[in-house]
C-alpha atoms as a PDB file:
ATOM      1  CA  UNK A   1       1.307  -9.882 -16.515  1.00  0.00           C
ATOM      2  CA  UNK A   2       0.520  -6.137 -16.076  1.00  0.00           C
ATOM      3  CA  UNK A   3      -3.129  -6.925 -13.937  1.00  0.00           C
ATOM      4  CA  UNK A   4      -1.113  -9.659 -12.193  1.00  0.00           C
ATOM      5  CA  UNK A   5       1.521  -6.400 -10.750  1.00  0.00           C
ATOM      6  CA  UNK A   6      -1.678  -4.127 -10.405  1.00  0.00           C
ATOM      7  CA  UNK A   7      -3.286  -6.488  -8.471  1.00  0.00           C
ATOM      8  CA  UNK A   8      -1.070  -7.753  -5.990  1.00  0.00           C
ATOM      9  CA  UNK A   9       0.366  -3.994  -5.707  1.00  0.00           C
ATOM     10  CA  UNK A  10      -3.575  -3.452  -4.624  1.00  0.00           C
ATOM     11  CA  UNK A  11      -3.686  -6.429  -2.209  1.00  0.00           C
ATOM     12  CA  UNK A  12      -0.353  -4.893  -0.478  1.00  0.00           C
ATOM     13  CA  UNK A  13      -2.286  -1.790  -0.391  1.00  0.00           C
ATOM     14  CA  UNK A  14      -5.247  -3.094   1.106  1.00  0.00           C
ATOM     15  CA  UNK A  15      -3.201  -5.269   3.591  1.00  0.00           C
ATOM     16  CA  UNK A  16      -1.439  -2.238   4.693  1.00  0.00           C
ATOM     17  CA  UNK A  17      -4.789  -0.571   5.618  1.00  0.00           C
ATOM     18  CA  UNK A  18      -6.136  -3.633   7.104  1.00  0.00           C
ATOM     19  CA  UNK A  19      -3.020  -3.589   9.232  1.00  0.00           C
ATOM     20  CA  UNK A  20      -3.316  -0.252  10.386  1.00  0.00           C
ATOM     21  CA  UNK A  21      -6.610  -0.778  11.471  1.00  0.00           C
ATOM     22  CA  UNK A  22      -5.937  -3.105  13.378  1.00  0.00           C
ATOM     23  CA  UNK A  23      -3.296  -1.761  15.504  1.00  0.00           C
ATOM     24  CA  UNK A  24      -5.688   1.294  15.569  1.00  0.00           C
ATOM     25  CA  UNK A  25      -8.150  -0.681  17.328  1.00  0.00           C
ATOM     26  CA  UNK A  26      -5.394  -1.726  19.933  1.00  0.00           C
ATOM     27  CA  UNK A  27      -4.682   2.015  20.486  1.00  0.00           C
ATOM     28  CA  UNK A  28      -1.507   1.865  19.927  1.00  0.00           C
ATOM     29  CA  UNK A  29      -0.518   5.985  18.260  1.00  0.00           C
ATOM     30  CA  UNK A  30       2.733   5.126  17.793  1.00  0.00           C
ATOM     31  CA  UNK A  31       3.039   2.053  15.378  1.00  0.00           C
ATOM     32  CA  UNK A  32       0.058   3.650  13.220  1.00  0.00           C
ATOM     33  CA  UNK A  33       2.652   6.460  12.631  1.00  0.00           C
ATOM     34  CA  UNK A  34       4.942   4.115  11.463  1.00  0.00           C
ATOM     35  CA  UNK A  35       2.687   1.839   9.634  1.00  0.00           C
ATOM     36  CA  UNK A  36       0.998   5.936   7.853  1.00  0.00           C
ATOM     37  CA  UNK A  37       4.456   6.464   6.737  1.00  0.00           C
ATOM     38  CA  UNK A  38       5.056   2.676   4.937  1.00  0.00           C
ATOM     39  CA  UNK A  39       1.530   3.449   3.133  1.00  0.00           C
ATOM     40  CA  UNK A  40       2.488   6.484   1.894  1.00  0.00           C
ATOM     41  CA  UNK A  41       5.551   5.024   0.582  1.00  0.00           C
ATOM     42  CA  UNK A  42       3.860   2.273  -0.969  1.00  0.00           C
ATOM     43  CA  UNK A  43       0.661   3.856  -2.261  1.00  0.00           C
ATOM     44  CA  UNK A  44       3.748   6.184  -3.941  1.00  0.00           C
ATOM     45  CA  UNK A  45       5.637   3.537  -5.178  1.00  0.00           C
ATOM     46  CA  UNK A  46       2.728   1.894  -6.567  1.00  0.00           C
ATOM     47  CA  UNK A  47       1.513   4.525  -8.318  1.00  0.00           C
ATOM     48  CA  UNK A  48       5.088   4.804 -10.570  1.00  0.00           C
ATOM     49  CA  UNK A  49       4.525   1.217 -11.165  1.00  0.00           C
ATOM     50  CA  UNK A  50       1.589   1.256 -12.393  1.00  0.00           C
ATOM     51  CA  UNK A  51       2.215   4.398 -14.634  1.00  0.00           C
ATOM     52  CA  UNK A  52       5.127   2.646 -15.841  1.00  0.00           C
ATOM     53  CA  UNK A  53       3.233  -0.515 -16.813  1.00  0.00           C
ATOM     54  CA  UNK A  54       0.340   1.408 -18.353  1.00  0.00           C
ATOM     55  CA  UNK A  55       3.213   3.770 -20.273  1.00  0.00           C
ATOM     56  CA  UNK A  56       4.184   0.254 -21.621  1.00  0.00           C
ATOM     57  CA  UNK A  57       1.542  -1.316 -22.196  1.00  0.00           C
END
């Protein structure tokens, strides 16, 4: 179950990138603010996860 929750917290990761470089492409400065702030959030939040699993694992 652990690589199952590493790996989708990876996919979210890499969707949120994907996302942002999209909207990049379109120009648009102030949704890739928004969109930098959720992956900071997320890459932080998925970092304590995945501590926690390893710490129990």
């Amino acid at each position: 179950m652990p690589l199952t929750v590493r790996a989708t917290l990876c996919e979210i990761r890499d969707d949120l990138h994907a996302l942002r470089k999209t909207v990049a492409a379109r120009g648009q400065i102030e949704p890739i603010q928004a969109i930098d702030a959720l992956i900071g959030v997320a890459e932080g939040e998925a970092i304590r996860a995945i501590r926690r699993i390893d710490l129990g694992a």
